[in-house]
Structure formats: C-alpha cells, structure tokens
PDB file of N, CA and C in Angstrom:
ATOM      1  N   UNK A   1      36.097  -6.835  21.300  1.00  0.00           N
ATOM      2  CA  UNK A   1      36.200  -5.899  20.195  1.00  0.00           C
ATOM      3  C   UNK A   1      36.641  -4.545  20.758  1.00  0.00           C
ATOM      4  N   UNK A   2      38.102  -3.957  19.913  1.00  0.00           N
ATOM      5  CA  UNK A   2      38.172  -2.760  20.379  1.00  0.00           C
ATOM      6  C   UNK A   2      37.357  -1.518  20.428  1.00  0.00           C
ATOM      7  N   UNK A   3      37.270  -0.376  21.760  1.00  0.00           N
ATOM      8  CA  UNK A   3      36.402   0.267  21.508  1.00  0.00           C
ATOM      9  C   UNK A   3      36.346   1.473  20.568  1.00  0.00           C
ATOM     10  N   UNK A   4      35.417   1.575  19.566  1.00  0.00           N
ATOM     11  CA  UNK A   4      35.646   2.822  18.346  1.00  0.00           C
ATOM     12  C   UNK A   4      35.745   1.728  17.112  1.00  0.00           C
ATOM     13  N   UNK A   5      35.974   0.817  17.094  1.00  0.00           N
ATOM     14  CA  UNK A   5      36.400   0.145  15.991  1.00  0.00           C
ATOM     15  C   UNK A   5      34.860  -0.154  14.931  1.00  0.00           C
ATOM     16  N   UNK A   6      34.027  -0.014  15.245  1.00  0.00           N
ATOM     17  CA  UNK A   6      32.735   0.315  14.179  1.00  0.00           C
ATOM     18  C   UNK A   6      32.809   1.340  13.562  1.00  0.00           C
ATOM     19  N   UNK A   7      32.850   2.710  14.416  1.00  0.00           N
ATOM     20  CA  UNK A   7      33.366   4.223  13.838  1.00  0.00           C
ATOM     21  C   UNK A   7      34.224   3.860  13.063  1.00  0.00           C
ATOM     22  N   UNK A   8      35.553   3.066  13.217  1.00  0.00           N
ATOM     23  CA  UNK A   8      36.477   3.745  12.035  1.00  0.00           C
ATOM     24  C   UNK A   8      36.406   3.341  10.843  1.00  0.00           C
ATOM     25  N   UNK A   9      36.137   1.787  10.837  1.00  0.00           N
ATOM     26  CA  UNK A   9      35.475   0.747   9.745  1.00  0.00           C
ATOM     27  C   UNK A   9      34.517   0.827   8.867  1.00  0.00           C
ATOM     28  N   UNK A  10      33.196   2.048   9.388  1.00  0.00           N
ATOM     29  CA  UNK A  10      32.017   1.746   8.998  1.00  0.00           C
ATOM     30  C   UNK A  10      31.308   3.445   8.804  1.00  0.00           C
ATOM     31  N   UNK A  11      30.083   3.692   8.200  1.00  0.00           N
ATOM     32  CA  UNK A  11      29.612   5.035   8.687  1.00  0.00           C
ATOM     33  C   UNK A  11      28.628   5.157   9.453  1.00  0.00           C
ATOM     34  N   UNK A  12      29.000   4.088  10.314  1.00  0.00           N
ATOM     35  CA  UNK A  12      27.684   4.258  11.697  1.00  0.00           C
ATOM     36  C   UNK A  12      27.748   5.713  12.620  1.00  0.00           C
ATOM     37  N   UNK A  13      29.203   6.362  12.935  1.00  0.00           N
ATOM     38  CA  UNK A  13      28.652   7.322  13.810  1.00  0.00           C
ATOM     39  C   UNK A  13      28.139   8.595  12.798  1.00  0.00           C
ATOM     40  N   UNK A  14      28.636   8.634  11.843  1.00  0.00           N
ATOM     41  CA  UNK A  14      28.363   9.743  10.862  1.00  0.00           C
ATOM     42  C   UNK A  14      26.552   9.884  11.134  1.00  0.00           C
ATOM     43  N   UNK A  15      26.004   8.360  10.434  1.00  0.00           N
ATOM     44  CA  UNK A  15      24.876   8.564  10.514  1.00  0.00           C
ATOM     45  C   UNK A  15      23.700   8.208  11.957  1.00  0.00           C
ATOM     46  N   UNK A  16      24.652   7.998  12.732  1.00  0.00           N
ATOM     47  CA  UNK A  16      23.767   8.119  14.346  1.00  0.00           C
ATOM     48  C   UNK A  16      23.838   9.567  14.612  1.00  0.00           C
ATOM     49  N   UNK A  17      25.222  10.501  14.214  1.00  0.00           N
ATOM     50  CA  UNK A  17      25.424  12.201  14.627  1.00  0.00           C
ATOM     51  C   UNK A  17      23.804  12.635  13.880  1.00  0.00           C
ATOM     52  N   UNK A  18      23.711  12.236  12.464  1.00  0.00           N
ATOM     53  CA  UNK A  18      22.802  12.440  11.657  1.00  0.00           C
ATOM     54  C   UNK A  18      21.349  12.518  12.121  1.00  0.00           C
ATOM     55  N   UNK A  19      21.407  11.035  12.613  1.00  0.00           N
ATOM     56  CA  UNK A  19      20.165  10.827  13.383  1.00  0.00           C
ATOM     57  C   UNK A  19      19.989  11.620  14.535  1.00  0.00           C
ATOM     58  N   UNK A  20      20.242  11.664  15.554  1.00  0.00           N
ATOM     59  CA  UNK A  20      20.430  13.119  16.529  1.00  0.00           C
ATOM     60  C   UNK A  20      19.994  14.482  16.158  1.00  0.00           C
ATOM     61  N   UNK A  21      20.600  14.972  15.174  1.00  0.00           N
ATOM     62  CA  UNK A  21      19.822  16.308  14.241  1.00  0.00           C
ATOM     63  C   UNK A  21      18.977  16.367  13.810  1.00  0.00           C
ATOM     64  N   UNK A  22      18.548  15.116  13.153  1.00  0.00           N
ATOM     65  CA  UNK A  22      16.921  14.932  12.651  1.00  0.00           C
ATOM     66  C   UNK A  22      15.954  15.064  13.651  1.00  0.00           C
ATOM     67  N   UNK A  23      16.189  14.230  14.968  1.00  0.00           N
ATOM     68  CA  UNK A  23      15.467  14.485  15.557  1.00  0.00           C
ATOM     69  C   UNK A  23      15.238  16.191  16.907  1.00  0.00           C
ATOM     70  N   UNK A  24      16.464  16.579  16.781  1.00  0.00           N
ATOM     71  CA  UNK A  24      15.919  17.754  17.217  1.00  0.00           C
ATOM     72  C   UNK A  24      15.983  18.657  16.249  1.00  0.00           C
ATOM     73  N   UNK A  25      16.112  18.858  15.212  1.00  0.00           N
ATOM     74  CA  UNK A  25      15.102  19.386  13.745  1.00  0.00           C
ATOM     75  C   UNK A  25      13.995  19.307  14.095  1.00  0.00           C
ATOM     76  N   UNK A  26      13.320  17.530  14.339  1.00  0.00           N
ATOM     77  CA  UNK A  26      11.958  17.647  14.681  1.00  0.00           C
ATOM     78  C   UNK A  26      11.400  17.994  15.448  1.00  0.00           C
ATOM     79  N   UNK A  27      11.700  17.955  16.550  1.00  0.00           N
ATOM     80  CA  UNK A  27      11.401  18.884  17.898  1.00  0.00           C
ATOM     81  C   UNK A  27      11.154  20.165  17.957  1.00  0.00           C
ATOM     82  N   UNK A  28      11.827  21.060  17.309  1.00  0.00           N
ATOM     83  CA  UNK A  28      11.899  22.666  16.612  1.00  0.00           C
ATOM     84  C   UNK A  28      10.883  22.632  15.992  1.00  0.00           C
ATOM     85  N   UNK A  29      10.646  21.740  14.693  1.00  0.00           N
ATOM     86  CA  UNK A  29       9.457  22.526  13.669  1.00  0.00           C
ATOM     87  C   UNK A  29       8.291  22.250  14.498  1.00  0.00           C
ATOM     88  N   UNK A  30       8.694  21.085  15.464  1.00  0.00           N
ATOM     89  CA  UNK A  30       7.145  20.316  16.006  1.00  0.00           C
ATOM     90  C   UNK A  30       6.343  21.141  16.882  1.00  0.00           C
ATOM     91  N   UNK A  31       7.493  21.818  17.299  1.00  0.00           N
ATOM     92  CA  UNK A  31       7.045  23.186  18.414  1.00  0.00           C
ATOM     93  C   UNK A  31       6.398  24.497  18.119  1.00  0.00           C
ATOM     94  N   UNK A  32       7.164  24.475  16.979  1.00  0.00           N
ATOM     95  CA  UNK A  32       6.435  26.211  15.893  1.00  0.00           C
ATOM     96  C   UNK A  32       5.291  25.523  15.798  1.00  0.00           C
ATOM     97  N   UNK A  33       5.135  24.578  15.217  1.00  0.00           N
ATOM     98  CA  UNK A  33       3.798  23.781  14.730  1.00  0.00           C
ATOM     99  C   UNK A  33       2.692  23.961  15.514  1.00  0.00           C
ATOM    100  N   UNK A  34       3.191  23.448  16.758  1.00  0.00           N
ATOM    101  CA  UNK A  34       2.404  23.248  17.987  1.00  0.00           C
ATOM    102  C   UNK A  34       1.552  24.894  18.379  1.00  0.00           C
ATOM    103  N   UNK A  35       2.959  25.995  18.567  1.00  0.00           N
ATOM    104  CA  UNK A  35       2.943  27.249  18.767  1.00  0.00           C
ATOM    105  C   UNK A  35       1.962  27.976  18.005  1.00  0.00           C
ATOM    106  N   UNK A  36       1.783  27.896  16.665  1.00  0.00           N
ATOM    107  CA  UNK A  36       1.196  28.851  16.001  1.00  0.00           C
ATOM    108  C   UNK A  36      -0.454  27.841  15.483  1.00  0.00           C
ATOM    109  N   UNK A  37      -0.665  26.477  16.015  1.00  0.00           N
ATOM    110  CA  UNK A  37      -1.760  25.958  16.262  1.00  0.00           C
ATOM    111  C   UNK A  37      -2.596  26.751  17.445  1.00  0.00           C
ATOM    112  N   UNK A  38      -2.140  26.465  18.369  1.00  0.00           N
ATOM    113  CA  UNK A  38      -2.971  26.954  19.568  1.00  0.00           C
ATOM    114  C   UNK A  38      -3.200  28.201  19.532  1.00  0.00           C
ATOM    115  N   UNK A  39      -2.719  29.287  18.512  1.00  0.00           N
ATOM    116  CA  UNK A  39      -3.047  30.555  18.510  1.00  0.00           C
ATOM    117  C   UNK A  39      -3.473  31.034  17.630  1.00  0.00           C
ATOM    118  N   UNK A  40      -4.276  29.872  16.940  1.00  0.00           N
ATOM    119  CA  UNK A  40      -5.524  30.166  15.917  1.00  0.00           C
ATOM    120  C   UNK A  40      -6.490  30.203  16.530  1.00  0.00           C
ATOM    121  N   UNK A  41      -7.386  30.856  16.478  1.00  0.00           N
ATOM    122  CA  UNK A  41      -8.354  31.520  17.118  1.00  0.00           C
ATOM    123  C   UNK A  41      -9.702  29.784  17.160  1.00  0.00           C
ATOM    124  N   UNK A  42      -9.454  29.059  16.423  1.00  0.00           N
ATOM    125  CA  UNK A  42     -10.631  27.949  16.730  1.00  0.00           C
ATOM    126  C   UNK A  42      -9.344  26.996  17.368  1.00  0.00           C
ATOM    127  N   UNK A  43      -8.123  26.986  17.457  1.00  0.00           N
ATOM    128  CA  UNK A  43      -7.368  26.008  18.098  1.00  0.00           C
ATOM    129  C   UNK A  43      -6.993  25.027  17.560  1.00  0.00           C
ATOM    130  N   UNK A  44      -7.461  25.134  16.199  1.00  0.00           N
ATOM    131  CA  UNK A  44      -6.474  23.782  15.846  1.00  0.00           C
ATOM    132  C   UNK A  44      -5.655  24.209  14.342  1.00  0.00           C
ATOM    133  N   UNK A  45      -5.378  22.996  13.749  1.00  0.00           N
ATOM    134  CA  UNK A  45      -4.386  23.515  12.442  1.00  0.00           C
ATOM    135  C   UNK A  45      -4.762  24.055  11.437  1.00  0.00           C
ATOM    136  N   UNK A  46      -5.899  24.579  11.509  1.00  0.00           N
ATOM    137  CA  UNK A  46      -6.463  25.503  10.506  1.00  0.00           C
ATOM    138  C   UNK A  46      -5.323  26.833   9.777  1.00  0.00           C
ATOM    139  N   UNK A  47      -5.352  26.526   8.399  1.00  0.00           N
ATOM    140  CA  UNK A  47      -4.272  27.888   8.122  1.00  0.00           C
ATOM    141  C   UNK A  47      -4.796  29.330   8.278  1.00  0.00           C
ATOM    142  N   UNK A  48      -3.817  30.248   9.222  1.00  0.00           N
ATOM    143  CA  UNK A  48      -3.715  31.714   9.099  1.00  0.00           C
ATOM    144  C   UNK A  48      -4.760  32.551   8.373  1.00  0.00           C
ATOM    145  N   UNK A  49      -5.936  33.107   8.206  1.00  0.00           N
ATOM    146  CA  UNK A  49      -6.112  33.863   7.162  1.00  0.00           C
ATOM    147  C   UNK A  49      -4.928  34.905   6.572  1.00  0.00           C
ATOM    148  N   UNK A  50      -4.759  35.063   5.256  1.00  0.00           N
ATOM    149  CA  UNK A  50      -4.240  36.177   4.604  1.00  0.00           C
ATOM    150  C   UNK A  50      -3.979  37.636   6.159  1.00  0.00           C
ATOM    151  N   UNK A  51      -2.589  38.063   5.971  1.00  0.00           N
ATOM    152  CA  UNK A  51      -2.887  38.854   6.559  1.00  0.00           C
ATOM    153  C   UNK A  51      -2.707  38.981   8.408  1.00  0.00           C
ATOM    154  N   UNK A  52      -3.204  37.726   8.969  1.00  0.00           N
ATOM    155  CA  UNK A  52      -3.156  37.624  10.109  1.00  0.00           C
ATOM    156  C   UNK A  52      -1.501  36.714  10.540  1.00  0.00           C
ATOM    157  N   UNK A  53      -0.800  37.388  11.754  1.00  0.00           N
ATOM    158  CA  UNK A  53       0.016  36.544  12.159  1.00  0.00           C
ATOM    159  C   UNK A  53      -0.304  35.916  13.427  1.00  0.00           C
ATOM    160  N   UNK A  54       0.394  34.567  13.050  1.00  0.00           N
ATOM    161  CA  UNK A  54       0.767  33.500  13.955  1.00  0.00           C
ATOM    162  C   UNK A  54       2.323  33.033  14.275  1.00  0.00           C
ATOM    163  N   UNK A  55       2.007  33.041  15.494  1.00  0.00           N
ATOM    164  CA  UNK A  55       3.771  32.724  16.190  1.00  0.00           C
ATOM    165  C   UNK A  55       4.305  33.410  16.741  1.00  0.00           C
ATOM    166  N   UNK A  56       5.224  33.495  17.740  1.00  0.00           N
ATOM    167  CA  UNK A  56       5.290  34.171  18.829  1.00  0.00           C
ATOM    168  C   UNK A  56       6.093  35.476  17.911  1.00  0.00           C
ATOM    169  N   UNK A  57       6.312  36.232  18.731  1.00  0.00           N
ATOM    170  CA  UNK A  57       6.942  37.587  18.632  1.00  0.00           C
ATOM    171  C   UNK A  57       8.724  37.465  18.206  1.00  0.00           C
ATOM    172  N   UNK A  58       9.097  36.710  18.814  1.00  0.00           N
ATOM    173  CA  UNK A  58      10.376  36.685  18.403  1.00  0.00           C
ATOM    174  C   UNK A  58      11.098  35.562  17.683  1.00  0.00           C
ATOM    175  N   UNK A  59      10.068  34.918  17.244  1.00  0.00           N
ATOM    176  CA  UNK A  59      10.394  34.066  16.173  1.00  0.00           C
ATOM    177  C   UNK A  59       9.766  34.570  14.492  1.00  0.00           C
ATOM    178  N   UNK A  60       8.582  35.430  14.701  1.00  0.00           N
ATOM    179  CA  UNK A  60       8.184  35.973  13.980  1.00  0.00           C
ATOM    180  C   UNK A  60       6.877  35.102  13.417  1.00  0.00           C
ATOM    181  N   UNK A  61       5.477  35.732  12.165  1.00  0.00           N
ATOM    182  CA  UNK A  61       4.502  34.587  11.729  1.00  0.00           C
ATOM    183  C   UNK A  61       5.409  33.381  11.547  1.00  0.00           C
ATOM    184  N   UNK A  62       4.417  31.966  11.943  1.00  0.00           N
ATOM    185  CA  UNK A  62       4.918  31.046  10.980  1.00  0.00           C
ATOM    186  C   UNK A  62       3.904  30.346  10.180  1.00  0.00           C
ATOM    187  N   UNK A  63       3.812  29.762   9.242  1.00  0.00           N
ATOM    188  CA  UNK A  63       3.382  29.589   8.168  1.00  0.00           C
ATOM    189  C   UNK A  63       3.393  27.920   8.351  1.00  0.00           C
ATOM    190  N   UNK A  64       2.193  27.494   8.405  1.00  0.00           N
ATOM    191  CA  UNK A  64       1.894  26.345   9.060  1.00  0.00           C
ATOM    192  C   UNK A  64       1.980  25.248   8.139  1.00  0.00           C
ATOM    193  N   UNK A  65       1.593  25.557   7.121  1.00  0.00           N
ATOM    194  CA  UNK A  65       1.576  25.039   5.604  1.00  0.00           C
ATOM    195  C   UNK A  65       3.380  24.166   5.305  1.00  0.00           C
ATOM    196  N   UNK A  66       3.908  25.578   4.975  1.00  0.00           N
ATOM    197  CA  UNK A  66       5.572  25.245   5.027  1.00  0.00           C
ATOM    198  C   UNK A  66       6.339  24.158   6.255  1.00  0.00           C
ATOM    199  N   UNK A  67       5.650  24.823   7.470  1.00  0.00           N
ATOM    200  CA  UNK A  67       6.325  23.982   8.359  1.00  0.00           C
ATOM    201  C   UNK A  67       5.693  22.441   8.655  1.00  0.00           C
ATOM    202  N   UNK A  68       5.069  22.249   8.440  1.00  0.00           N
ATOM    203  CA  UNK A  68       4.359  20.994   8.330  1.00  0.00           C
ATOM    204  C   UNK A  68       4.948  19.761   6.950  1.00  0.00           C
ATOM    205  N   UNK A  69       5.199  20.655   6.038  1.00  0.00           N
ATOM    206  CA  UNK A  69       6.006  19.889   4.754  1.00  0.00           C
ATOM    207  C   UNK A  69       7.235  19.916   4.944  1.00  0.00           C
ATOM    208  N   UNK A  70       7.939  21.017   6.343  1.00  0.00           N
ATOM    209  CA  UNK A  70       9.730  20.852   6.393  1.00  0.00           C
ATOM    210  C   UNK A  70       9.295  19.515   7.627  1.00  0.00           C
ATOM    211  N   UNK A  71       8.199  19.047   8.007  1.00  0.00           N
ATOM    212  CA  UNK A  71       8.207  17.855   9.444  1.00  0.00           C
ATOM    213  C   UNK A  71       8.351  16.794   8.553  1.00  0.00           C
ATOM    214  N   UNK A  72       7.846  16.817   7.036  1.00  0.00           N
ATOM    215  CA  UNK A  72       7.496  15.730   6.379  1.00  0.00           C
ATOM    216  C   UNK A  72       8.828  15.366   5.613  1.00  0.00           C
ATOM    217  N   UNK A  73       9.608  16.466   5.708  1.00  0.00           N
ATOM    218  CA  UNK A  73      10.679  16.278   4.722  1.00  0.00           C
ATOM    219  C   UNK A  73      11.683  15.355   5.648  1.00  0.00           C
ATOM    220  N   UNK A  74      11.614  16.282   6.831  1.00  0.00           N
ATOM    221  CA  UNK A  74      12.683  15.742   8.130  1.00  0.00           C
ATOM    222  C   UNK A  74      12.767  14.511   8.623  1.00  0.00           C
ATOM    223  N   UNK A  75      11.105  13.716   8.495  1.00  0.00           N
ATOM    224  CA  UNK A  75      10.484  12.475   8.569  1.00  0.00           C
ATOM    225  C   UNK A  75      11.463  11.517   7.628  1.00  0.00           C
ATOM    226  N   UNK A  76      11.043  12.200   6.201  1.00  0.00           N
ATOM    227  CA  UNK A  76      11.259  11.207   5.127  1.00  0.00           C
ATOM    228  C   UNK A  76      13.193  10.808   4.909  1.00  0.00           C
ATOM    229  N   UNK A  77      13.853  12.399   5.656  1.00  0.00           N
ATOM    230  CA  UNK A  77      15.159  11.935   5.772  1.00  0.00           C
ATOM    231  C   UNK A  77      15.770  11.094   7.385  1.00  0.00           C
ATOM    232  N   UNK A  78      15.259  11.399   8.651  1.00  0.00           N
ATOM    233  CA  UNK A  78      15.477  10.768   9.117  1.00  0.00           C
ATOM    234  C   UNK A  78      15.147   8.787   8.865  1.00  0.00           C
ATOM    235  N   UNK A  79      13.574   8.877   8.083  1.00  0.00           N
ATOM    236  CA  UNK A  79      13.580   7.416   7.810  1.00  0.00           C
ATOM    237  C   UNK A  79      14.726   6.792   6.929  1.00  0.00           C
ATOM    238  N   UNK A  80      15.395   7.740   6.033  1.00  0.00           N
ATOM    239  CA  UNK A  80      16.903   7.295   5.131  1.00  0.00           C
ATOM    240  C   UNK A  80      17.312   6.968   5.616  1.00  0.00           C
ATOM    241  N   UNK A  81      17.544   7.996   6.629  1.00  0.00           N
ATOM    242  CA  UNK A  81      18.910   7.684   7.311  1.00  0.00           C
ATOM    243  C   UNK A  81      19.058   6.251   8.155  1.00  0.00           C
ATOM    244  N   UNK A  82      17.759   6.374   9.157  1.00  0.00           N
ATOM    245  CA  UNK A  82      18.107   4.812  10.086  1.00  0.00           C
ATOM    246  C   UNK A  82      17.819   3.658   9.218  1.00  0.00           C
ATOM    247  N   UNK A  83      17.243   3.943   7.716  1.00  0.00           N
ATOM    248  CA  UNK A  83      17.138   2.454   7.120  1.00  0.00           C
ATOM    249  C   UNK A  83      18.958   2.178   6.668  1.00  0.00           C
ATOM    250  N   UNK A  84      19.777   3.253   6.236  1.00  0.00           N
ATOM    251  CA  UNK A  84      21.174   3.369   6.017  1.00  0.00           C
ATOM    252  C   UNK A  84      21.823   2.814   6.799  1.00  0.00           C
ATOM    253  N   UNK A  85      21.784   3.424   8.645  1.00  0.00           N
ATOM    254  CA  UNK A  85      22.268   2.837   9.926  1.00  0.00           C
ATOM    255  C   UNK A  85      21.944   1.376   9.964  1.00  0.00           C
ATOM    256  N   UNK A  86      20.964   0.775   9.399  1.00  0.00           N
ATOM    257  CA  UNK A  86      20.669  -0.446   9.916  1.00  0.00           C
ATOM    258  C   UNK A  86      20.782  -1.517   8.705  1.00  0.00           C
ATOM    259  N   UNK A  87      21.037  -0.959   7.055  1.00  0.00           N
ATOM    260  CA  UNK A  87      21.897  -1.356   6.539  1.00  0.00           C
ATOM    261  C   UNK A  87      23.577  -1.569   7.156  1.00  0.00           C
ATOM    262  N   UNK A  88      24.426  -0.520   6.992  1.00  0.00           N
ATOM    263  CA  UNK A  88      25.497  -0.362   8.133  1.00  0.00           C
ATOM    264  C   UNK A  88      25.487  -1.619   9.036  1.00  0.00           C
ATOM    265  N   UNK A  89      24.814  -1.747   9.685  1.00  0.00           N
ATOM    266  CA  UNK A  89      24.870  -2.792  10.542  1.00  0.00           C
ATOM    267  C   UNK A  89      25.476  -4.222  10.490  1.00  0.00           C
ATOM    268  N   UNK A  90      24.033  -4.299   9.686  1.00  0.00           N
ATOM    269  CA  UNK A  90      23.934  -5.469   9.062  1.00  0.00           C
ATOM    270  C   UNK A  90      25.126  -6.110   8.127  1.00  0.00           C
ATOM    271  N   UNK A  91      25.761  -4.978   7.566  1.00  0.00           N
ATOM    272  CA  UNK A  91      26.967  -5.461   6.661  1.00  0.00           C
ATOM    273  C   UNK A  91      28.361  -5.301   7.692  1.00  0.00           C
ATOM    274  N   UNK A  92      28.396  -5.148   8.874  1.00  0.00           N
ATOM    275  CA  UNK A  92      29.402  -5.154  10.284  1.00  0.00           C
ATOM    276  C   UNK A  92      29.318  -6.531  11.015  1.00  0.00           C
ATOM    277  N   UNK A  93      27.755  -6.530  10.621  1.00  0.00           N
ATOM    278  CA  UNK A  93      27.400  -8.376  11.261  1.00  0.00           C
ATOM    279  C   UNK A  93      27.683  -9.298  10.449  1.00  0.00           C
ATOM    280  N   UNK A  94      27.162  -9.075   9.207  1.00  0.00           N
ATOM    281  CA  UNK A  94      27.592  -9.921   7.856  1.00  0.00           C
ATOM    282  C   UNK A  94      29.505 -10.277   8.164  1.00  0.00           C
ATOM    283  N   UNK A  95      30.452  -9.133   7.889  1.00  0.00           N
ATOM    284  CA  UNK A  95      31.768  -9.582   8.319  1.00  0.00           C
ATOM    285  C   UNK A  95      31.996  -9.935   9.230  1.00  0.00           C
ATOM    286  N   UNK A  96      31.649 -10.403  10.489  1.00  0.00           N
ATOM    287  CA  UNK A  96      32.007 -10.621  11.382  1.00  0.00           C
ATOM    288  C   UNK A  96      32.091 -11.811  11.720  1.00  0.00           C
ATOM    289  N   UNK A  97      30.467 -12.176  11.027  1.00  0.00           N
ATOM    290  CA  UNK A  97      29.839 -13.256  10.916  1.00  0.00           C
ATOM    291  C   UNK A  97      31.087 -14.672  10.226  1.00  0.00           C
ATOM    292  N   UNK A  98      31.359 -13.716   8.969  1.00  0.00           N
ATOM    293  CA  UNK A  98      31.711 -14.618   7.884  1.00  0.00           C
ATOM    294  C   UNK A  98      33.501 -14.831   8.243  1.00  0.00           C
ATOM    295  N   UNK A  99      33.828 -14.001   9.361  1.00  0.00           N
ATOM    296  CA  UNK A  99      35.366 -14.288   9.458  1.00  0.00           C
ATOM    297  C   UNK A  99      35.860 -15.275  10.367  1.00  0.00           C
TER     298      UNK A  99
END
C-alpha cells in the first residue's frame, strides 16, 4: 500500500492532528489544575475562598471550578474524536476487505 494513501482517502490524519491537541490541551489544564491545588492552603482541590488568589503569578488566579469542567469538556471531545478515528478505520478495513 502506497505511503499517505489513508490520509488522502480518509479523515484519519485530520483526526489523529486532532487527537494530539486534545491531549496537550490536557496536559495544560491538568497542570493549572495541579498548580493552583497544591497552593491551597489544606492541599487539595478545595475551591479558592472569595477573594483569595490561586496560580502562579504569570499565569494569573485560576479558578479551579472552570478548569476542571474545560478537563471534562476536553475528555468528552477527545473521546469523539478517537471513537470517529476508529470508526475511520474500520470503514478503510471494511474496503479493503471487500475489494
């Protein structure tokens, strides 16, 4: 099989590029997450009181609440996406199969 010939046929690299971003999306929020946990004063994910910031200085407060529902969002689209990729697949194997 020539090489590239899935790419041009199919939208596997679109959504592998896809997949790649999702996951360092997740890596980023996972880190603020991480960041402005450990610098709550009892150490864990307890939210901010009113008033008080969390998160480093040059990223500015972050808001633990929000970023925790953008991990869930990032979750719920990376799971699209590789159930899509592995649809994709499957219909590359299906023709291949059947020719």
């Amino acid at each position: 099989m020539p090489y590239g010939f899935i790419g041009r046929v199919s939208s596997a690299d679109p959504l592998k590029s896809a997949l790649d971003v999702s996951s360092q999306r997740t890596r980023v929020l996972a880190g603020r997450v991480s960041q402005a946990s450990l610098q709550q004063p009892n150490g864990g994910f307890a939210l901010a009181e009113l008033g008080s910031t969390a998160g480093s200085s040059e990223q500015g407060p972050v808001n633990l609440e929000a970023e925790m529902a953008s991990l869930a969002d990032e979750q719920l689209r990376y799971e699209a996406t590789a159930k899509l990729l592995q649809k994709t697949y499957q219909q590359i194997r299906t023709s291949i199969r059947d020719r």
